[in-house]
PDB file of N, CA and C in Angstrom:
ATOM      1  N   UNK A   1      20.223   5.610 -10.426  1.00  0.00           N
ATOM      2  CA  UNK A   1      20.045   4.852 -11.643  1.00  0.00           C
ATOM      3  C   UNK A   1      20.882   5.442 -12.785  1.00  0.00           C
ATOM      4  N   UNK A   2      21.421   6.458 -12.416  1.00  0.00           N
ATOM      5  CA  UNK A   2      22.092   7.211 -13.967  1.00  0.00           C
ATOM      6  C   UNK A   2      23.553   6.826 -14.154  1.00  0.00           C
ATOM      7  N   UNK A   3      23.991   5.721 -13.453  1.00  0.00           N
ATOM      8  CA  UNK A   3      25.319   5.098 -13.466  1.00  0.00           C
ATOM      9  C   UNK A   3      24.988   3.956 -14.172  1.00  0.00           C
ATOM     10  N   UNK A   4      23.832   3.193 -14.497  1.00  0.00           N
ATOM     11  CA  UNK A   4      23.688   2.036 -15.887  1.00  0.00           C
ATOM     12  C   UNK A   4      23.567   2.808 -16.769  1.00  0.00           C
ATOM     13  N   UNK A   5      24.063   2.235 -17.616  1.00  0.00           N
ATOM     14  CA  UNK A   5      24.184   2.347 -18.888  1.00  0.00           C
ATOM     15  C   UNK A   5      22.981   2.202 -19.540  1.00  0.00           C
ATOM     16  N   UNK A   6      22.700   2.685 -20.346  1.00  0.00           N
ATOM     17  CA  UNK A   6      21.441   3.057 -21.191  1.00  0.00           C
ATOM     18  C   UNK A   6      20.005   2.676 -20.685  1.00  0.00           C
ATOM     19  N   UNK A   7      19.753   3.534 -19.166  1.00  0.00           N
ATOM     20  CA  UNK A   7      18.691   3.468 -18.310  1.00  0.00           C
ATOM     21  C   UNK A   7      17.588   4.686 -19.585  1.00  0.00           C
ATOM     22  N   UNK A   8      16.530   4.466 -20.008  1.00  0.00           N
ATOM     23  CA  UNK A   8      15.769   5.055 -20.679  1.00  0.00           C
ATOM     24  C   UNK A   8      14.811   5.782 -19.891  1.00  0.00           C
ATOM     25  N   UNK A   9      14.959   5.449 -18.807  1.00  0.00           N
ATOM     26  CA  UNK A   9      13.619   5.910 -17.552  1.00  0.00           C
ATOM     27  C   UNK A   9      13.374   5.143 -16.528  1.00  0.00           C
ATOM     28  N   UNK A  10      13.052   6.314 -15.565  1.00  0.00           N
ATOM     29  CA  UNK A  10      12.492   5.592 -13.682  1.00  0.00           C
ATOM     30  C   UNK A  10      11.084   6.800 -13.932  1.00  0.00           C
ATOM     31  N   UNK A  11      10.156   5.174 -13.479  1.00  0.00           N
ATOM     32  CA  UNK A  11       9.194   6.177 -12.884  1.00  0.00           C
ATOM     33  C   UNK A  11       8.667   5.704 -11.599  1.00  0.00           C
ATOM     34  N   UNK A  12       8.528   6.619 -10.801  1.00  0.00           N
ATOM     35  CA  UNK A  12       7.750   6.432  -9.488  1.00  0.00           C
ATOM     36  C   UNK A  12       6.127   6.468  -9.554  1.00  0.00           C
ATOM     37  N   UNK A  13       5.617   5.298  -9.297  1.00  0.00           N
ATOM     38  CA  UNK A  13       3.987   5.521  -9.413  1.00  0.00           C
ATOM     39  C   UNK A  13       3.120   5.212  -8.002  1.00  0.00           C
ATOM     40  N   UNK A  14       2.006   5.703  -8.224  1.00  0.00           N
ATOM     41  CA  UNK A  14       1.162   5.310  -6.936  1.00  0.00           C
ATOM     42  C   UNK A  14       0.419   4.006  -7.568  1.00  0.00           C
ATOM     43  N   UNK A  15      -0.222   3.028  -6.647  1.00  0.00           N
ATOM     44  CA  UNK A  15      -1.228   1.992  -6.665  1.00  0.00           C
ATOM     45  C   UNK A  15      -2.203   1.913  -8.284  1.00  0.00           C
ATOM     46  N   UNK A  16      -2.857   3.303  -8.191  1.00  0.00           N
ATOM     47  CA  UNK A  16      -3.640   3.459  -9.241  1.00  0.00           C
ATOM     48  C   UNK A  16      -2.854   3.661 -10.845  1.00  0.00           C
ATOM     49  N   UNK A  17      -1.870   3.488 -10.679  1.00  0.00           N
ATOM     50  CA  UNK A  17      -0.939   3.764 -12.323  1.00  0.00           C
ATOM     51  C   UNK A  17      -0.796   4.946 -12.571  1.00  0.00           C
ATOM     52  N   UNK A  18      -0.854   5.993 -11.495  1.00  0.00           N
ATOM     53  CA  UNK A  18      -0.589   8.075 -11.269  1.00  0.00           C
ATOM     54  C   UNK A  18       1.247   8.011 -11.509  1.00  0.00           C
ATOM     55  N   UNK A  19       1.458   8.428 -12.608  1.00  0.00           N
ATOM     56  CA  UNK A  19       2.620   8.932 -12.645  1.00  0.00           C
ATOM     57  C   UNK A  19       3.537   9.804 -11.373  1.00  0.00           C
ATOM     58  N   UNK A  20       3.741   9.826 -10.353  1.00  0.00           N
ATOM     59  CA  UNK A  20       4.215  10.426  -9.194  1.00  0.00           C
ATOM     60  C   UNK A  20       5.833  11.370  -9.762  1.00  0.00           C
ATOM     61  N   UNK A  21       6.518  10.748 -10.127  1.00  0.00           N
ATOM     62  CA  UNK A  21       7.898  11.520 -10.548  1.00  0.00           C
ATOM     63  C   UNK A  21       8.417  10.566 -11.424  1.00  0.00           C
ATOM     64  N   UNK A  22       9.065  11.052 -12.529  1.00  0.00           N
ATOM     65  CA  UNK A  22       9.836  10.545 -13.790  1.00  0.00           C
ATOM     66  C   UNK A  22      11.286  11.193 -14.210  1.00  0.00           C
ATOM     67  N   UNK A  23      11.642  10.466 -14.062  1.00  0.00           N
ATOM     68  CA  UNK A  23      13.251  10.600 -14.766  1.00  0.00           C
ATOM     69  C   UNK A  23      13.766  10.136 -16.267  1.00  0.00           C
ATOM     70  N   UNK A  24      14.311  10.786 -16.609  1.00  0.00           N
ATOM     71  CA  UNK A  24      14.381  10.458 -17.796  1.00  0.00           C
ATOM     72  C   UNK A  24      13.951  11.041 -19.105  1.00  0.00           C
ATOM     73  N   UNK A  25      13.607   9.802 -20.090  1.00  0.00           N
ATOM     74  CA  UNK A  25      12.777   9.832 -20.912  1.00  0.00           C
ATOM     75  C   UNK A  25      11.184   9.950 -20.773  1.00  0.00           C
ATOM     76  N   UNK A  26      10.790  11.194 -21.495  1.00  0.00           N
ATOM     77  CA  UNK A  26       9.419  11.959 -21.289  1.00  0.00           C
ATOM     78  C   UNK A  26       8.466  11.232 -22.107  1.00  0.00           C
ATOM     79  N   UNK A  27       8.726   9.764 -22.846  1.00  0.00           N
ATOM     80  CA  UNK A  27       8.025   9.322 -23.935  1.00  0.00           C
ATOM     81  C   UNK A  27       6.496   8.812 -23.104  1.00  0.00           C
ATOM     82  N   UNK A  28       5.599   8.985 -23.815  1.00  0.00           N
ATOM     83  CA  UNK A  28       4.296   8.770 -23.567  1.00  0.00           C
ATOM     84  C   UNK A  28       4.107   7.361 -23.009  1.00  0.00           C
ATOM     85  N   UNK A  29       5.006   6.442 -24.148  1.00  0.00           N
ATOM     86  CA  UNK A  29       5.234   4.837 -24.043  1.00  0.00           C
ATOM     87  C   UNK A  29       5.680   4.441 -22.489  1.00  0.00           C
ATOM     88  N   UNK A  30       6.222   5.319 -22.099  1.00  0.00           N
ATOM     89  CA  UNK A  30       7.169   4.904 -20.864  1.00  0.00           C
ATOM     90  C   UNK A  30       5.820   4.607 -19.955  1.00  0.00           C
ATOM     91  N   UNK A  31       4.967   6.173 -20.079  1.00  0.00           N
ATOM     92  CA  UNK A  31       3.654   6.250 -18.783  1.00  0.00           C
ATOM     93  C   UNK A  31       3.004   4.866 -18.502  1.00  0.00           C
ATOM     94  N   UNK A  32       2.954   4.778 -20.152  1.00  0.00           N
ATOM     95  CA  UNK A  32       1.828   3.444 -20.496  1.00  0.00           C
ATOM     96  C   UNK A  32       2.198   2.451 -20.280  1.00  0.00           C
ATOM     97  N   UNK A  33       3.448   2.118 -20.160  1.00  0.00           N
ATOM     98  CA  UNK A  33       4.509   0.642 -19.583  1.00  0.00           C
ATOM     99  C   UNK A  33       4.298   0.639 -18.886  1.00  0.00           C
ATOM    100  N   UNK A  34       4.350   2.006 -17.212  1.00  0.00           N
ATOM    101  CA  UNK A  34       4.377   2.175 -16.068  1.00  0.00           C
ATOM    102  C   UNK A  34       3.118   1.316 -15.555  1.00  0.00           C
ATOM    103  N   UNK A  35       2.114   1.844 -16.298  1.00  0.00           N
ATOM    104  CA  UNK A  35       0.866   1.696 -15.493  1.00  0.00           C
ATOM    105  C   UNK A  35       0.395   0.174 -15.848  1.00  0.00           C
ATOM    106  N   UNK A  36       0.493  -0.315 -16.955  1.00  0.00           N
ATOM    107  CA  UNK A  36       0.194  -1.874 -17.534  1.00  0.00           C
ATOM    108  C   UNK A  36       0.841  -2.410 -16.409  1.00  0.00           C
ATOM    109  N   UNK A  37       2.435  -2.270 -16.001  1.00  0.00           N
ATOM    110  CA  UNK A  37       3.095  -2.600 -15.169  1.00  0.00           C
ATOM    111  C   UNK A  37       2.594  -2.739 -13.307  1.00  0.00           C
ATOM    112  N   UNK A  38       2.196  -1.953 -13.228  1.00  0.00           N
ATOM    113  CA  UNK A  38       1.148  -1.386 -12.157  1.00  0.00           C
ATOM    114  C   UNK A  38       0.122  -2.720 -12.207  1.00  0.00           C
ATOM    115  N   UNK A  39      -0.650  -3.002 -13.045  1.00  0.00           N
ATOM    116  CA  UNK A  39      -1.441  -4.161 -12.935  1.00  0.00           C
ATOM    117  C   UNK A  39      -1.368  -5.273 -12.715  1.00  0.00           C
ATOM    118  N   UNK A  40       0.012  -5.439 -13.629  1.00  0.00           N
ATOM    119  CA  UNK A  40       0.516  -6.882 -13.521  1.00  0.00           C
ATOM    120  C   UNK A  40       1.105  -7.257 -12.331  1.00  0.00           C
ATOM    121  N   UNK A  41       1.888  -6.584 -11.581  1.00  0.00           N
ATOM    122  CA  UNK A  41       2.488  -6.298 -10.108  1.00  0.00           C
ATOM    123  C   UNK A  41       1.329  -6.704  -9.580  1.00  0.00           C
ATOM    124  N   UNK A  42      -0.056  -5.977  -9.323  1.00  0.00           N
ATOM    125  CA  UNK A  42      -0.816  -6.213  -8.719  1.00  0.00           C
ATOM    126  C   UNK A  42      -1.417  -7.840  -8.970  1.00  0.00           C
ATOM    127  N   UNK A  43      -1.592  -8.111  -9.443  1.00  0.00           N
ATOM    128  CA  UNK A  43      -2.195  -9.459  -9.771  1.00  0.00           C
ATOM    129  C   UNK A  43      -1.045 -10.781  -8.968  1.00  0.00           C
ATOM    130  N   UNK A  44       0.335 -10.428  -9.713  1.00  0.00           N
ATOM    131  CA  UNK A  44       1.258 -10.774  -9.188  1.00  0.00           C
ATOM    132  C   UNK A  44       1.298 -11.229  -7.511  1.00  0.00           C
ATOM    133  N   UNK A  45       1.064  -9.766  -6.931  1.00  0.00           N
ATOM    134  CA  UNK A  45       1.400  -9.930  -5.840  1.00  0.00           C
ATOM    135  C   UNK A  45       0.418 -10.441  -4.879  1.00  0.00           C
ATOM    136  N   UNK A  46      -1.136 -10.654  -5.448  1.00  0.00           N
ATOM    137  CA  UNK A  46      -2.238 -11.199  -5.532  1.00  0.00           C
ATOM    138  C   UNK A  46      -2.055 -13.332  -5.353  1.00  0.00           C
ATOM    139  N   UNK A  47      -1.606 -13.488  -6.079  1.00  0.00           N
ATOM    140  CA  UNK A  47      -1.337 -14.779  -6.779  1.00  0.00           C
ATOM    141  C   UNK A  47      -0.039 -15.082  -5.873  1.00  0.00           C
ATOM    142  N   UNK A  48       0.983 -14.216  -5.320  1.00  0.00           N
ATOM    143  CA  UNK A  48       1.790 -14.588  -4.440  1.00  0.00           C
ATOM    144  C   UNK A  48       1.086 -15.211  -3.002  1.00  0.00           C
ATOM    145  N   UNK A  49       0.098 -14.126  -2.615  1.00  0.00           N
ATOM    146  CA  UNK A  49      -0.781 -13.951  -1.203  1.00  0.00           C
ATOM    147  C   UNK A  49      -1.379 -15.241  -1.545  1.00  0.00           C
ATOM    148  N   UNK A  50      -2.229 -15.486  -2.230  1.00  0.00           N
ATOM    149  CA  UNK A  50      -2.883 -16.210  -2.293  1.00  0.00           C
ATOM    150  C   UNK A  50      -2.453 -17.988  -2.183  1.00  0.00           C
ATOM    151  N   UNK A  51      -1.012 -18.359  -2.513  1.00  0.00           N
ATOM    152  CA  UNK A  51      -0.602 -19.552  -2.644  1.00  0.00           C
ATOM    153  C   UNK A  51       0.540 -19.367  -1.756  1.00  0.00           C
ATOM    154  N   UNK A  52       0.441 -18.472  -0.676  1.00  0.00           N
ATOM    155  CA  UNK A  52       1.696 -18.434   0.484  1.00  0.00           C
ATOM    156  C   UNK A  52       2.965 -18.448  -0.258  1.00  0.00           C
ATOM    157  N   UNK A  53       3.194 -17.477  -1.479  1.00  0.00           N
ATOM    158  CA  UNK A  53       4.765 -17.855  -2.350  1.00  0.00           C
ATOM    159  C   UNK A  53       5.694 -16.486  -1.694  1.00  0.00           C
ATOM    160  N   UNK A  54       5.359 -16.353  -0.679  1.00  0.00           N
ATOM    161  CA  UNK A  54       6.249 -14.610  -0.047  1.00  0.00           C
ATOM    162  C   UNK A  54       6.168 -13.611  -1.214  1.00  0.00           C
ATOM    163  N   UNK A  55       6.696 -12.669  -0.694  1.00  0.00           N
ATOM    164  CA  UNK A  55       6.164 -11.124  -1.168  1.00  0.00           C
ATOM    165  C   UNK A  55       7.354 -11.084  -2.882  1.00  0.00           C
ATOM    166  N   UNK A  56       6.359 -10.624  -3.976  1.00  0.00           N
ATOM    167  CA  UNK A  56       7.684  -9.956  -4.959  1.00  0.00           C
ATOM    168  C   UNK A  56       8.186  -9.522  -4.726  1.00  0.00           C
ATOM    169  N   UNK A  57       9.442  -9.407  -4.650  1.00  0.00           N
ATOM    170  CA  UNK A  57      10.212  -8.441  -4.843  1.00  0.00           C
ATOM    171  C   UNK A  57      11.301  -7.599  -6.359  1.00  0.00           C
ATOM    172  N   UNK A  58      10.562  -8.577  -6.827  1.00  0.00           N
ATOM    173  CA  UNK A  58      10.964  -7.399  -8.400  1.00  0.00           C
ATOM    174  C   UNK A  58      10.478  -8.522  -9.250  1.00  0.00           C
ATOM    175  N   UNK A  59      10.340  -7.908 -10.462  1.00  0.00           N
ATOM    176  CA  UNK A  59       9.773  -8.818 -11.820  1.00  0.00           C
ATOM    177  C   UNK A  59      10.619  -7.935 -13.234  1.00  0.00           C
ATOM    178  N   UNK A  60      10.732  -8.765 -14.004  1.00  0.00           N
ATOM    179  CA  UNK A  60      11.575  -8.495 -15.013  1.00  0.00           C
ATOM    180  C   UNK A  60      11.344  -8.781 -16.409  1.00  0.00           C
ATOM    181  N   UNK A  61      11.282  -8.069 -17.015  1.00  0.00           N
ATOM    182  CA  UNK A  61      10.811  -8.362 -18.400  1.00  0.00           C
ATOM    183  C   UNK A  61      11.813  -7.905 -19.743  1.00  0.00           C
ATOM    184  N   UNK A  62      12.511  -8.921 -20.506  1.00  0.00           N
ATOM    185  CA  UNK A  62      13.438  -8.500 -21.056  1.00  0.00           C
ATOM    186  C   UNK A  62      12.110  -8.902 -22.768  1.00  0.00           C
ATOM    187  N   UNK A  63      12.456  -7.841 -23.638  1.00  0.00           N
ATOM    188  CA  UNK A  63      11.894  -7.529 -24.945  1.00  0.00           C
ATOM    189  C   UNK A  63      12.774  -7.209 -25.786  1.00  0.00           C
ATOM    190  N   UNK A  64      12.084  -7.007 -27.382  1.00  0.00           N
ATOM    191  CA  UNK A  64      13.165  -6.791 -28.259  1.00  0.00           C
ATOM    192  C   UNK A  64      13.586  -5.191 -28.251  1.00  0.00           C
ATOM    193  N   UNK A  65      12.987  -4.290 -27.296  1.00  0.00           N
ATOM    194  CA  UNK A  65      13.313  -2.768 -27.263  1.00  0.00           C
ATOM    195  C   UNK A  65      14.147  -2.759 -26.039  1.00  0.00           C
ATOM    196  N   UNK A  66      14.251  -3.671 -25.433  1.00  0.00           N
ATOM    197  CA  UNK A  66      15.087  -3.514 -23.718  1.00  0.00           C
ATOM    198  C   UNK A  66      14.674  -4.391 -22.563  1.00  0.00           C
ATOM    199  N   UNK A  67      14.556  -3.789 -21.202  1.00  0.00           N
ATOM    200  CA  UNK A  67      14.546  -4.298 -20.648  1.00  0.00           C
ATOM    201  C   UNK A  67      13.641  -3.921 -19.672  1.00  0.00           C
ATOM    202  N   UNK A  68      12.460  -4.151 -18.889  1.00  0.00           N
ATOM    203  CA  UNK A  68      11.757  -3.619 -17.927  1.00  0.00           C
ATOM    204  C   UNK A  68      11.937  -4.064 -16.412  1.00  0.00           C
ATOM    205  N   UNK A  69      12.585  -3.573 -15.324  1.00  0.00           N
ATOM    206  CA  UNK A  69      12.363  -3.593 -14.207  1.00  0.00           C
ATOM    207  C   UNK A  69      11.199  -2.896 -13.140  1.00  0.00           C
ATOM    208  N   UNK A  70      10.938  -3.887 -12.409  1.00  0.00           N
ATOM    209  CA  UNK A  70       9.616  -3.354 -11.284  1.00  0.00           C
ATOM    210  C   UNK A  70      10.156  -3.861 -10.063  1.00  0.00           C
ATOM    211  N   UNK A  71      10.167  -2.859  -9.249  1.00  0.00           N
ATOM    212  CA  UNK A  71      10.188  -2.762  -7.678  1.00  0.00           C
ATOM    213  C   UNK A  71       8.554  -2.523  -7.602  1.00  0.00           C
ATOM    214  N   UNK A  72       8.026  -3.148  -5.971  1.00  0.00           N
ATOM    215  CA  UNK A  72       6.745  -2.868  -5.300  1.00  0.00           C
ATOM    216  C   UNK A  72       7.910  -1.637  -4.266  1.00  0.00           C
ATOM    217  N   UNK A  73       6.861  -1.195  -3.784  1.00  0.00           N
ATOM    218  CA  UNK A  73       7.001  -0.129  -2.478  1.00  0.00           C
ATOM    219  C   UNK A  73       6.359  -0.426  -2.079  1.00  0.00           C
ATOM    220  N   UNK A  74       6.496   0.313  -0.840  1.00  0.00           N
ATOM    221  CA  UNK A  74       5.471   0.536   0.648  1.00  0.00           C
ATOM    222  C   UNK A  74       4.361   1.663   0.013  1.00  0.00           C
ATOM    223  N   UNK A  75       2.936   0.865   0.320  1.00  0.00           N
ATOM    224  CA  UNK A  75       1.699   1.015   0.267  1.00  0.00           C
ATOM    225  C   UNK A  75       1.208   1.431  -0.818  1.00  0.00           C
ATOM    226  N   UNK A  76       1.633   0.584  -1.998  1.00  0.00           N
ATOM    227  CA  UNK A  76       1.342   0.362  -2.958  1.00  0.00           C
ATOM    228  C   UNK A  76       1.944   0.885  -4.316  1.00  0.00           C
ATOM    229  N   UNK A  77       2.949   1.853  -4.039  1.00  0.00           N
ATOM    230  CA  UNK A  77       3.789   2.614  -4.631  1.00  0.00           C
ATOM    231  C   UNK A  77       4.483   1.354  -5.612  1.00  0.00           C
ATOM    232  N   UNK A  78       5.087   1.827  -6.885  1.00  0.00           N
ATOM    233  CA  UNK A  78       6.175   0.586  -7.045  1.00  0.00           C
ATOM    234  C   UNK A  78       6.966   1.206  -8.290  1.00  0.00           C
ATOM    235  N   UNK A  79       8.376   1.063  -8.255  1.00  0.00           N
ATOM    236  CA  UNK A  79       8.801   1.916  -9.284  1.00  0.00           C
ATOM    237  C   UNK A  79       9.093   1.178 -10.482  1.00  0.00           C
ATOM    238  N   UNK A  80       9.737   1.426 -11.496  1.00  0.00           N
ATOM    239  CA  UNK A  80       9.690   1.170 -13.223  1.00  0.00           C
ATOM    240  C   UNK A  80      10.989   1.790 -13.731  1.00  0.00           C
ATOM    241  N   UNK A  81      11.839   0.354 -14.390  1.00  0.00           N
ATOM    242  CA  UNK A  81      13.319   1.397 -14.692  1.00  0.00           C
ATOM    243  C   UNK A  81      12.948   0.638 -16.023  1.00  0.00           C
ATOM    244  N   UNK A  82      13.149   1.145 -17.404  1.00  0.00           N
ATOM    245  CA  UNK A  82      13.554   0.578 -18.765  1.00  0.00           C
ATOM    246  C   UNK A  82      15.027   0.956 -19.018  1.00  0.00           C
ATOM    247  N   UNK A  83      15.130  -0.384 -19.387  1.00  0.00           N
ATOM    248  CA  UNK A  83      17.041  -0.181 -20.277  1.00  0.00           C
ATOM    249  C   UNK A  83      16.811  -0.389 -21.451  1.00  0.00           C
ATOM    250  N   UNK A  84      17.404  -0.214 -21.983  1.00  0.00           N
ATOM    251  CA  UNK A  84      18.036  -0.111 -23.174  1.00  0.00           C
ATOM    252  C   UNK A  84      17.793  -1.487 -23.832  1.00  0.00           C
ATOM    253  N   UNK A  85      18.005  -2.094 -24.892  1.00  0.00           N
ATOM    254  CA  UNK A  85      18.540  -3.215 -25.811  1.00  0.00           C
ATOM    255  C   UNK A  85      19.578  -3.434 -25.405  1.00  0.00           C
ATOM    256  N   UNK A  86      20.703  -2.441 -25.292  1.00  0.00           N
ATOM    257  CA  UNK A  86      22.122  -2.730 -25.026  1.00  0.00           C
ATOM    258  C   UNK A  86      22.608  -2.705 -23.115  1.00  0.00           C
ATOM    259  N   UNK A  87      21.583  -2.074 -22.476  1.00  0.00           N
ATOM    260  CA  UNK A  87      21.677  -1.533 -21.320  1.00  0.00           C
ATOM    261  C   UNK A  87      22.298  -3.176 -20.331  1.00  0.00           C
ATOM    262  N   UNK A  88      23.006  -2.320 -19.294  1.00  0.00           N
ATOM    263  CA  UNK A  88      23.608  -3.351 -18.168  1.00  0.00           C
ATOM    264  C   UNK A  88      22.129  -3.817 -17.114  1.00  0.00           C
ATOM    265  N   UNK A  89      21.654  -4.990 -17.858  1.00  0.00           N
ATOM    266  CA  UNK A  89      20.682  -5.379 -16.883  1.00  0.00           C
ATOM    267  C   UNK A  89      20.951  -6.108 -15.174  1.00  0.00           C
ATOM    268  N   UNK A  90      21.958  -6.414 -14.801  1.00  0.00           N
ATOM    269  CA  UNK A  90      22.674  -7.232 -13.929  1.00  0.00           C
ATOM    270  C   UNK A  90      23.041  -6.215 -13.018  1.00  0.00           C
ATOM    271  N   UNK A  91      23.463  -4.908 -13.300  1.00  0.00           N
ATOM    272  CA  UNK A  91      23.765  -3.514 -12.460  1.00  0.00           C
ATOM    273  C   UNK A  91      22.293  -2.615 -12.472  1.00  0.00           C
ATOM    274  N   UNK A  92      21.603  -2.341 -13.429  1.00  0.00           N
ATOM    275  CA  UNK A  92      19.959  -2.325 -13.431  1.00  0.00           C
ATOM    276  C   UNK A  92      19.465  -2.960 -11.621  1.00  0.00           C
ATOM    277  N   UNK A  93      19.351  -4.050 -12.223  1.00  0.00           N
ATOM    278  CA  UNK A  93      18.573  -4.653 -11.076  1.00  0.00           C
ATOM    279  C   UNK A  93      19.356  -4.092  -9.364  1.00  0.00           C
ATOM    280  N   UNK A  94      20.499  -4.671  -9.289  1.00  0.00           N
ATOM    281  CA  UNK A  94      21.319  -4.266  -8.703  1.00  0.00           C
ATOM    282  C   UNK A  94      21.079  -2.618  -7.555  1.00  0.00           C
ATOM    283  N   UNK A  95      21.166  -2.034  -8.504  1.00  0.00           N
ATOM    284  CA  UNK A  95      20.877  -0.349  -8.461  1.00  0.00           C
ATOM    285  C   UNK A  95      19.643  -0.316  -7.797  1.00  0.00           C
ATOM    286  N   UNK A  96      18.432  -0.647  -8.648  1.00  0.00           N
ATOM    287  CA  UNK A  96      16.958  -0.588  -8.430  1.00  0.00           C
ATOM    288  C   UNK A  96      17.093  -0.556  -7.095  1.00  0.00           C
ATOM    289  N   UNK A  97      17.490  -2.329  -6.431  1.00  0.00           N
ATOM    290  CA  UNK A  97      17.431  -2.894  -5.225  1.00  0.00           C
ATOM    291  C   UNK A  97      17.973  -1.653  -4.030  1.00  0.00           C
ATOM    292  N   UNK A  98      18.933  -1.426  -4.329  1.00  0.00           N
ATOM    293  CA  UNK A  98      19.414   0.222  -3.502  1.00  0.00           C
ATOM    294  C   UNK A  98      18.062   1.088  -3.710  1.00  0.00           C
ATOM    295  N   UNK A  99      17.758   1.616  -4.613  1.00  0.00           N
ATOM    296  CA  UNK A  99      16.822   3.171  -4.717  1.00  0.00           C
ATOM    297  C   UNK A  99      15.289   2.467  -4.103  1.00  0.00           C
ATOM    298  N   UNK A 100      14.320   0.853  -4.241  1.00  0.00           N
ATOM    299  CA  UNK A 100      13.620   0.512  -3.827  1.00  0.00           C
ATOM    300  C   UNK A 100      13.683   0.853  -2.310  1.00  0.00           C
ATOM    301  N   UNK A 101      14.829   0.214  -1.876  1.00  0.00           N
ATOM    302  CA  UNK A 101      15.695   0.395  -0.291  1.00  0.00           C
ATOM    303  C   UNK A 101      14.890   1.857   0.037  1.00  0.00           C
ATOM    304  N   UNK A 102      15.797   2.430  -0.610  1.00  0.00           N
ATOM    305  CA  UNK A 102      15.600   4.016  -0.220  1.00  0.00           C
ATOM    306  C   UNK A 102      14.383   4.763  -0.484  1.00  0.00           C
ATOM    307  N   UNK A 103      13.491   4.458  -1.497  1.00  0.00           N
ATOM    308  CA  UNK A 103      12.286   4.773  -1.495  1.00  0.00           C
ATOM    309  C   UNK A 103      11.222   4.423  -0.146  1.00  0.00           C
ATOM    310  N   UNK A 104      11.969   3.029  -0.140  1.00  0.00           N
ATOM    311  CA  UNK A 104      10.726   3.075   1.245  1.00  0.00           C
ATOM    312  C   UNK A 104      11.296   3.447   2.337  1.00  0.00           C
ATOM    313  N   UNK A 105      12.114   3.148   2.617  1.00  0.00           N
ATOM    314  CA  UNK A 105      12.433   4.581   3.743  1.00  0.00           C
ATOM    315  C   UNK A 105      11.937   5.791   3.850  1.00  0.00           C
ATOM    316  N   UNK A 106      12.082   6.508   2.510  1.00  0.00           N
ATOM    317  CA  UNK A 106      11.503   7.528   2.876  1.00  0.00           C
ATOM    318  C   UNK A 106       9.582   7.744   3.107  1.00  0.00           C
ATOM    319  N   UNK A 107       9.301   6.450   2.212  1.00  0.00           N
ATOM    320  CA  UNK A 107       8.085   6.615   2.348  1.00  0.00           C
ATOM    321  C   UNK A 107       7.120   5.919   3.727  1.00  0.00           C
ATOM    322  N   UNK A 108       7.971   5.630   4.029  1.00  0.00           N
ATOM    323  CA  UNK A 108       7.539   5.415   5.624  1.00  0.00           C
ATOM    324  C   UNK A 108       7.366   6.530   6.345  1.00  0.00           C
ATOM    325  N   UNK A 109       8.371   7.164   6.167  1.00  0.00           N
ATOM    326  CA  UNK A 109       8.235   8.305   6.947  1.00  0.00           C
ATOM    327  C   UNK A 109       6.816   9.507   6.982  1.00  0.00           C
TER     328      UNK A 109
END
């Protein structure tokens, strides 16, 4: 992720909104995005199951501070990138889609 441009933070979380590993920016705001984020995913992916619409695979939220990306993972994991206002959201997503890739790989294991 450190090849977009004004990536503000990745965080890796578990199911319950547990901060697992963070990159980045250490701001408190970020945790609290993470985990709100965490809910909404869940509901999301709830409301997918439920009306046969196939699995999320990312959700996106552009605001007047930036930009929020969400990957789900394997078994409930799901990660969290914020950009910037100015940040490359189109290489963002892009990127994510690689490190999601690679997260669950490893977390299969």
């Amino acid at each position: 992720m450190r090849s977009v441009d004004r990536v503000e933070g990745a965080l890796l979380l578990d199911g319950t909104g547990e901060l697992v590993v963070a990159a980045g920016s250490a701001q408190t705001r970020h945790r609290l995005i993470g985990a709100y984020q965490g809910i909404v995913l869940a509901q999301a992916q709830r409301m997918a199951g439920r009306h046969a619409l196939g699995g999320v695979r990312y959700m996106l939220w552009r605001h007047g501070g930036g930009t929020v990306i969400v990957r789900p993972l394997t078994d409930g994991y799901y990660l969290v990138v914020s950009v910037g206002p100015e940040g490359d959201v189109a290489r963002g997503l892009h990127h994510s889609a690689d490190v999601q890739e690679r997260l669950n790989e490893a977390l299969a294991r």
